[in-house]
C-alpha atoms as a PDB file:
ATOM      1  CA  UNK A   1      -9.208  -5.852   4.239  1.00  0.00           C
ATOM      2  CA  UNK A   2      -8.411  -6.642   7.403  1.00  0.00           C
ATOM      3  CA  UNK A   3     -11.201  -9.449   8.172  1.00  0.00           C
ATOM      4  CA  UNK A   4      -9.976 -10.977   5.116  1.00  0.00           C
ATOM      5  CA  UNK A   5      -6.476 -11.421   6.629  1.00  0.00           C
ATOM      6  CA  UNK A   6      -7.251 -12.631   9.971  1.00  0.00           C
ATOM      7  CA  UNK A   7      -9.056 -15.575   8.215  1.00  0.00           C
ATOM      8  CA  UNK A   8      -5.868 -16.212   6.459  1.00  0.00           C
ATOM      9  CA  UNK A   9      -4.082 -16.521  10.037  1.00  0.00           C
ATOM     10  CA  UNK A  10      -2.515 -13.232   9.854  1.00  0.00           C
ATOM     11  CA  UNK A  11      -2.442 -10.863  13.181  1.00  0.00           C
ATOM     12  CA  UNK A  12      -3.654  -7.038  12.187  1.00  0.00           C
ATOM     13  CA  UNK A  13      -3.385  -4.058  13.743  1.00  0.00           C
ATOM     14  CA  UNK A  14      -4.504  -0.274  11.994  1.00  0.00           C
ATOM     15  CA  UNK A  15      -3.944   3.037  12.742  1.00  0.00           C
ATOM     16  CA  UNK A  16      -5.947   5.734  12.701  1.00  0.00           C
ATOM     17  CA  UNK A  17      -3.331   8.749  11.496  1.00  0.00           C
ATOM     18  CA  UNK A  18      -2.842  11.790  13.056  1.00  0.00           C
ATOM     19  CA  UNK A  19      -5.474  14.278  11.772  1.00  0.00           C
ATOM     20  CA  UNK A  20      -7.130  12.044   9.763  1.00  0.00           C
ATOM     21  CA  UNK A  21      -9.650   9.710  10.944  1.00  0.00           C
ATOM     22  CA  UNK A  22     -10.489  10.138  14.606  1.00  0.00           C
ATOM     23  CA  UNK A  23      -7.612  10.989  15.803  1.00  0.00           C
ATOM     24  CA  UNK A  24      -7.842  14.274  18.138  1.00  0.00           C
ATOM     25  CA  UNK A  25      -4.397  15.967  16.087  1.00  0.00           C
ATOM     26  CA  UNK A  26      -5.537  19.014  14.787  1.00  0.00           C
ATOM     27  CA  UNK A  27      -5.059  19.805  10.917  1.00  0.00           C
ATOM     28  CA  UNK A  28      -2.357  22.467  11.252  1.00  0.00           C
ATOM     29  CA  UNK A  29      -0.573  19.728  13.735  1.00  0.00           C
ATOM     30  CA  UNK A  30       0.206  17.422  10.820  1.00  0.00           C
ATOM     31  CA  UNK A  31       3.556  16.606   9.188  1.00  0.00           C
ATOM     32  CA  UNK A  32       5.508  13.549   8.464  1.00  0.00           C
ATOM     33  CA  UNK A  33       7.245  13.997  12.030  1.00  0.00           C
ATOM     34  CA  UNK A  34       3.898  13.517  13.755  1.00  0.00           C
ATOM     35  CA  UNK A  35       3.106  10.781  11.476  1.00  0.00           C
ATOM     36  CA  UNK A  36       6.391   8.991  12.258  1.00  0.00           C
ATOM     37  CA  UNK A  37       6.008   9.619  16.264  1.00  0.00           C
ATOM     38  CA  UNK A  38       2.366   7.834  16.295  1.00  0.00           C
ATOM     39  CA  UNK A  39       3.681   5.522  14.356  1.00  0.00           C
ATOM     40  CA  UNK A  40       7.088   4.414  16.291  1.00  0.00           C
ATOM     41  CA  UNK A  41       4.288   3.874  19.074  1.00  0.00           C
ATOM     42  CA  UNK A  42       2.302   1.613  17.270  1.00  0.00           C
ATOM     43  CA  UNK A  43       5.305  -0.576  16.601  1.00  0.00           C
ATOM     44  CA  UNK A  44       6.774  -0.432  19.776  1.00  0.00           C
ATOM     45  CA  UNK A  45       3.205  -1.638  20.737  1.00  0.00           C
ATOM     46  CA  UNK A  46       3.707  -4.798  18.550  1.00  0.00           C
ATOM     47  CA  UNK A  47       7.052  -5.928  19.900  1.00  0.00           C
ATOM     48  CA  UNK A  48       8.403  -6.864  16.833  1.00  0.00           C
ATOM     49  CA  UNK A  49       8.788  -6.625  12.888  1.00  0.00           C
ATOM     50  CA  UNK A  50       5.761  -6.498  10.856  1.00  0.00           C
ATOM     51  CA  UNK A  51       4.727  -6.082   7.147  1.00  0.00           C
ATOM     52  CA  UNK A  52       3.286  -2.587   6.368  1.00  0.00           C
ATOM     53  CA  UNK A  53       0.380  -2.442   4.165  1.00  0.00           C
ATOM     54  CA  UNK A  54      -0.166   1.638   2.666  1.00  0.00           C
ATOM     55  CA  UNK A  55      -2.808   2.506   1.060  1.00  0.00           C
ATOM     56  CA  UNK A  56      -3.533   6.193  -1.151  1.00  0.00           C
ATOM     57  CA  UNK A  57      -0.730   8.808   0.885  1.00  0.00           C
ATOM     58  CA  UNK A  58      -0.624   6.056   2.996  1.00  0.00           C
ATOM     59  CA  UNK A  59       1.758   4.205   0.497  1.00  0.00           C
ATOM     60  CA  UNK A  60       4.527   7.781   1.253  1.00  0.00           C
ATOM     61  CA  UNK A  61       4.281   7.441   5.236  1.00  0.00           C
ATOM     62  CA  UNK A  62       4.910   3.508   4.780  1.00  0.00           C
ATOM     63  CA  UNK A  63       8.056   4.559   3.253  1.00  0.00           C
ATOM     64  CA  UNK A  64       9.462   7.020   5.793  1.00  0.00           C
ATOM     65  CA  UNK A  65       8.467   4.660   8.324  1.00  0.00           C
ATOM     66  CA  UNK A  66      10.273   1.654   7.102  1.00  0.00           C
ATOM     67  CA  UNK A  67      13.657   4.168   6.295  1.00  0.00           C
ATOM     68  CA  UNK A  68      13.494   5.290  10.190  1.00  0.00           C
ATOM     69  CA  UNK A  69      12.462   1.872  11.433  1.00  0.00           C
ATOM     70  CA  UNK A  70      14.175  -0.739   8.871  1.00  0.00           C
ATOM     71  CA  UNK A  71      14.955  -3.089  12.105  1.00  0.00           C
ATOM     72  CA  UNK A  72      11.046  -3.171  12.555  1.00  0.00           C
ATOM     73  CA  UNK A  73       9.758  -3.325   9.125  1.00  0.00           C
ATOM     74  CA  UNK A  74       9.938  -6.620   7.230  1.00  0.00           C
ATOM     75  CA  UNK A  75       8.216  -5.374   3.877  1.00  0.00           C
ATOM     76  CA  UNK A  76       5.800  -2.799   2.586  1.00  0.00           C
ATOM     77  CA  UNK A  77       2.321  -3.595   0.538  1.00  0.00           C
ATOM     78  CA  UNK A  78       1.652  -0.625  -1.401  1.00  0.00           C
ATOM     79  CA  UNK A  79      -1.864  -1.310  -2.185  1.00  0.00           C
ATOM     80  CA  UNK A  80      -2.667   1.482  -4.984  1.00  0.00           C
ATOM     81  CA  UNK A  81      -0.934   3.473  -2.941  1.00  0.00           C
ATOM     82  CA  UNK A  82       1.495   6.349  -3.688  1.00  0.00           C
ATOM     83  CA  UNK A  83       5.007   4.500  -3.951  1.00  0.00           C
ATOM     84  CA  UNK A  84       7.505   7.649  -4.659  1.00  0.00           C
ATOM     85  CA  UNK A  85      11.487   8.132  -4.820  1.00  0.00           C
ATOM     86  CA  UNK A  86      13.015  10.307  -2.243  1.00  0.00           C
ATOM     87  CA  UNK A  87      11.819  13.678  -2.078  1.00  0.00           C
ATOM     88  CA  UNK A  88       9.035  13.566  -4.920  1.00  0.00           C
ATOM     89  CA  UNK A  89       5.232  14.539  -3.684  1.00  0.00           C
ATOM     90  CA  UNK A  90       2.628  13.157  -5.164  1.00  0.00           C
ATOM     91  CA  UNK A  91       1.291  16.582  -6.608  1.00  0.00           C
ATOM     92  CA  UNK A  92       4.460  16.637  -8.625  1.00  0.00           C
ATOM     93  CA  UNK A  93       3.459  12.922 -10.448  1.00  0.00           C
ATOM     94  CA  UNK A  94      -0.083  14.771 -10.811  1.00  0.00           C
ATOM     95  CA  UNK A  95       0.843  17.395 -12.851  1.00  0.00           C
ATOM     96  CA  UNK A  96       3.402  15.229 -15.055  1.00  0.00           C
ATOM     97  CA  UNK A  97       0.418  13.253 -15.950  1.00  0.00           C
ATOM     98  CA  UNK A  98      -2.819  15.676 -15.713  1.00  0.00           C
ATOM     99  CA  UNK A  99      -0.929  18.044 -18.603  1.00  0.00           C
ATOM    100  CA  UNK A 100      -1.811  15.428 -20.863  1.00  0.00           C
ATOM    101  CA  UNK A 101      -4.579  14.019 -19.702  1.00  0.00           C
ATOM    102  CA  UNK A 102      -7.664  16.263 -16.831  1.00  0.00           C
ATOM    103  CA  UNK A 103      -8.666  12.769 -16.077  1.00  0.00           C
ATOM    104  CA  UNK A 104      -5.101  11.942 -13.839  1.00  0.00           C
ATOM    105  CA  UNK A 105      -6.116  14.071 -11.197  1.00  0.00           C
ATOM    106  CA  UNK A 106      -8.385  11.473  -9.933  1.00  0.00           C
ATOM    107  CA  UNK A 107     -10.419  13.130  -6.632  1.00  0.00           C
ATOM    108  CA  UNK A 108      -8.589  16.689  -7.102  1.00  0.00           C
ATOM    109  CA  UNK A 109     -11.589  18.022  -8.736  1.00  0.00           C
ATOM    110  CA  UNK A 110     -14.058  17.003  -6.137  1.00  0.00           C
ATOM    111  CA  UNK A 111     -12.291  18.097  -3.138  1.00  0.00           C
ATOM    112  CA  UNK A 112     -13.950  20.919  -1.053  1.00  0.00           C
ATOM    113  CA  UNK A 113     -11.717  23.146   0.977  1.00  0.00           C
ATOM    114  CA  UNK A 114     -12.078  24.356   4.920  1.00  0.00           C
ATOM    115  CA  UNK A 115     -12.671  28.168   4.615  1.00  0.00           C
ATOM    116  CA  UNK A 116      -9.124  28.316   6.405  1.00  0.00           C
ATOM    117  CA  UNK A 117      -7.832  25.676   3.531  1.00  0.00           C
ATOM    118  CA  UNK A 118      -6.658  23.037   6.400  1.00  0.00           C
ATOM    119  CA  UNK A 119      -8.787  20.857   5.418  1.00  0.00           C
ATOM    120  CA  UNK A 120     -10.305  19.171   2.102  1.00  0.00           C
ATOM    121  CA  UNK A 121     -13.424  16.336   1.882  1.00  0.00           C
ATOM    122  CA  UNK A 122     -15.097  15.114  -0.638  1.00  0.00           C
ATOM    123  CA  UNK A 123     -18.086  15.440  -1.663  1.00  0.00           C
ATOM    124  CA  UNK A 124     -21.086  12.248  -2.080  1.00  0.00           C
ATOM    125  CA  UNK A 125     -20.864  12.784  -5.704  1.00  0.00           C
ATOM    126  CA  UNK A 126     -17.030  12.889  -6.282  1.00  0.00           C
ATOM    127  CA  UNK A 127     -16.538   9.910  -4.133  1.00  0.00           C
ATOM    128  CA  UNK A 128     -19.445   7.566  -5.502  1.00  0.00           C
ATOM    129  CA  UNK A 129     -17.719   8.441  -8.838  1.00  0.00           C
ATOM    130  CA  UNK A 130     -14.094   8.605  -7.869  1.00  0.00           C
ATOM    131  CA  UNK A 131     -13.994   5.940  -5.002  1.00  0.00           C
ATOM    132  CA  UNK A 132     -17.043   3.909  -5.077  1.00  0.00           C
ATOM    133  CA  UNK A 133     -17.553   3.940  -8.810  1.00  0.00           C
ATOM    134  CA  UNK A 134     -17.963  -0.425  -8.561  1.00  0.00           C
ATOM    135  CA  UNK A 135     -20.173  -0.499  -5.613  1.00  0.00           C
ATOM    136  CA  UNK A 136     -23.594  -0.354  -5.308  1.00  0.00           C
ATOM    137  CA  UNK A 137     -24.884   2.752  -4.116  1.00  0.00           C
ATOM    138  CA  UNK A 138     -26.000   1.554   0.044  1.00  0.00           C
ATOM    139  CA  UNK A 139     -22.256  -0.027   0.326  1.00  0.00           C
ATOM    140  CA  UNK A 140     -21.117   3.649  -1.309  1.00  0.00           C
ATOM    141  CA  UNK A 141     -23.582   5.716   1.342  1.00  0.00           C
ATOM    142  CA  UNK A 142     -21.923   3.606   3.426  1.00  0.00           C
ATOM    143  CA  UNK A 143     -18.519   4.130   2.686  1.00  0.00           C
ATOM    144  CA  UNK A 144     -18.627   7.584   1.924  1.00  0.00           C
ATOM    145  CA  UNK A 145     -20.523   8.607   5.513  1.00  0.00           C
ATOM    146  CA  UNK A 146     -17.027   7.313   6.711  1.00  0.00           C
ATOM    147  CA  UNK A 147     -15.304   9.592   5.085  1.00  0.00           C
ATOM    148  CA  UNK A 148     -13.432  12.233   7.510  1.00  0.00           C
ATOM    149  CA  UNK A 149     -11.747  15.823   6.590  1.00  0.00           C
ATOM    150  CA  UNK A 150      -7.844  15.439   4.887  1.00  0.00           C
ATOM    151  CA  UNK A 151      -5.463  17.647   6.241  1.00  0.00           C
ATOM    152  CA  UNK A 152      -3.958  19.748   3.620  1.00  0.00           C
ATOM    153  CA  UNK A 153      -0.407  18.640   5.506  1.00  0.00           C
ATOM    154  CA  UNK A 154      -0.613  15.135   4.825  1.00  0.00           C
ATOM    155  CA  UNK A 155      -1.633  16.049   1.524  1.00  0.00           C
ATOM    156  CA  UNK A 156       1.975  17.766   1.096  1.00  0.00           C
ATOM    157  CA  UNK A 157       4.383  15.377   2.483  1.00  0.00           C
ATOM    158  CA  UNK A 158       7.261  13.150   0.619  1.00  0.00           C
ATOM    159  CA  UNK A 159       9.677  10.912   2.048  1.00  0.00           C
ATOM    160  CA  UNK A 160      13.278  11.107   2.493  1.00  0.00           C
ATOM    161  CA  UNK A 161      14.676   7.436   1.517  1.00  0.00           C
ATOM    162  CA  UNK A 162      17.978   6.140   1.365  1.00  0.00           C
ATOM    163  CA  UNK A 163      18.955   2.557  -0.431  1.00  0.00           C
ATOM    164  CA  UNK A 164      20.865   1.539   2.603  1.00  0.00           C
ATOM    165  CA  UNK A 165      17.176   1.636   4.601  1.00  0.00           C
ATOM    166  CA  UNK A 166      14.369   2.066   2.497  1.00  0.00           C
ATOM    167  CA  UNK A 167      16.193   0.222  -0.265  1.00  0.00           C
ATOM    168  CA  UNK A 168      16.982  -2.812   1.818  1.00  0.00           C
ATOM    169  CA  UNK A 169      13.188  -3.613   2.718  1.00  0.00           C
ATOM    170  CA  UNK A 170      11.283  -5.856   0.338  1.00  0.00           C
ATOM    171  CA  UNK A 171       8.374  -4.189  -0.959  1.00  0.00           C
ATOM    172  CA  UNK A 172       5.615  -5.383  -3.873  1.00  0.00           C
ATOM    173  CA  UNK A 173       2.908  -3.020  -5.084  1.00  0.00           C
ATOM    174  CA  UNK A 174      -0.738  -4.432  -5.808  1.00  0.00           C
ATOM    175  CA  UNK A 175      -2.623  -2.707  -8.517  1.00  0.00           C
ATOM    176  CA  UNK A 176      -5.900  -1.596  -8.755  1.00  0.00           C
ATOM    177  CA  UNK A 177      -6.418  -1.207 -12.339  1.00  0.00           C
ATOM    178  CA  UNK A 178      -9.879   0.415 -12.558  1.00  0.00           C
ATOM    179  CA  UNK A 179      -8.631   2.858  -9.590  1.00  0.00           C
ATOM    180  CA  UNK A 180     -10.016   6.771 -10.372  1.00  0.00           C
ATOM    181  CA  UNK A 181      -8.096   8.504  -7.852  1.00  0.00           C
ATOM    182  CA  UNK A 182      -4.461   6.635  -8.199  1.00  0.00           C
ATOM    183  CA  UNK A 183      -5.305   5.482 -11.880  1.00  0.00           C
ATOM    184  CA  UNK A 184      -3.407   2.429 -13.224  1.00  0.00           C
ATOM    185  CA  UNK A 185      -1.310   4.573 -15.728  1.00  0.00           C
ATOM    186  CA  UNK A 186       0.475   6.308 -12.516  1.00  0.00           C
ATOM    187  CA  UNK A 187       0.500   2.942 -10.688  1.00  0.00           C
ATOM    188  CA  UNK A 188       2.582   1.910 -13.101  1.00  0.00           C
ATOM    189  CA  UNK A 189       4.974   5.032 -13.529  1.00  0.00           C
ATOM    190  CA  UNK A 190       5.373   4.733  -9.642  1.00  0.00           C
ATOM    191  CA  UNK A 191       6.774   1.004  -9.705  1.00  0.00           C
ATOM    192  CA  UNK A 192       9.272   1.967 -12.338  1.00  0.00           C
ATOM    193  CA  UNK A 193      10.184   5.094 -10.198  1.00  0.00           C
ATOM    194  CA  UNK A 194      10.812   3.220  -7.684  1.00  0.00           C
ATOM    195  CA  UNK A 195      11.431  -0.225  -8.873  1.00  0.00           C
END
């Protein structure tokens, strides 16, 4: 995404998340406080307010970020993202939907666990069919050789949002309608949770 932006003019910066990615945090490290701390660093970096684009759990720490930081965030993106009211995890919208229907719990399925259960990955065949599903298969090797272990604790945070921070940040939520792991059914019930 972010080569298509810089044509556009726009400036870009990405983070690579504590415990995910790169990044040397270990798993049992994570939580929404370490996520907030990297991130306060990153925009101190910038100098100045920016527009947050979250993507997948990423949508939830764009959310605490912009209640702590309201000064420094202009707007969030939620790009099929999880966009959640205060307090809800995403596991909780999961099984609301997956009672009904095994198909809503997109990647859950596929994930393989660390024997110690810090960690989950997928595996090639949950994320060519869950991820990748419109790609052809080299640009879903590709993709999927990415792919890094989740930490179960990033897996299990929520936000804590208040209308006088979080509600006073313009946000808009692009959908991905033939999304597997956020599908467009809970897309939607997210925008009218929080609208």
């Amino acid at each position: 995404m972010i080569p298509y932006l810089k044509a556009k003019g726009f400036r870009c910066y990405s983070a690579d998340m504590p415990g995910n990615g790169h990044n040397e945090t270990k798993p049992h490290e994570v939580s929404m406080g370490i996520y907030m701390a990297y991130l306060r660093g990153v925009l101190d970096g910038i100098g100045k307010p920016v527009v947050v684009i979250g993507h997948s759990s990423g949508g939830i720490i764009s959310s605490q970020l912009a209640e702590l930081n309201p000064k420094n965030v202009k707007g969030i993106l939620y790009l099929a993202a999880m966009m959640l009211p205060s307090g809800m995890r995403f596991a909780e919208l999961v099984a609301e939907f997956s009672k009904k229907d095994k198909a809503m719990l997109g990647i859950i399925p596929y994930l393989k666990w660390s024997k110690d259960g810090e960690t989950s990955q997928v595996g090639r065949g949950g994320a060519h069919k869950i991820f990748y599903q419109d790609c052809s298969k080299e640009m879903a090797d590709a993709a999927f050789n990415r792919l890094t272990p989740h930490p179960r604790r990033g897996r299990d945070i929520c936000a804590n949002l208040t209308k006088k921070n979080f509600g006073s940040i313009p946000r808009a939520y692009i959908e991905a309608t033939e999304d597997r792991s956020i599908l467009h059914k809970m897309q939607r019930r997210m925008q009218k949770l929080v609208p």
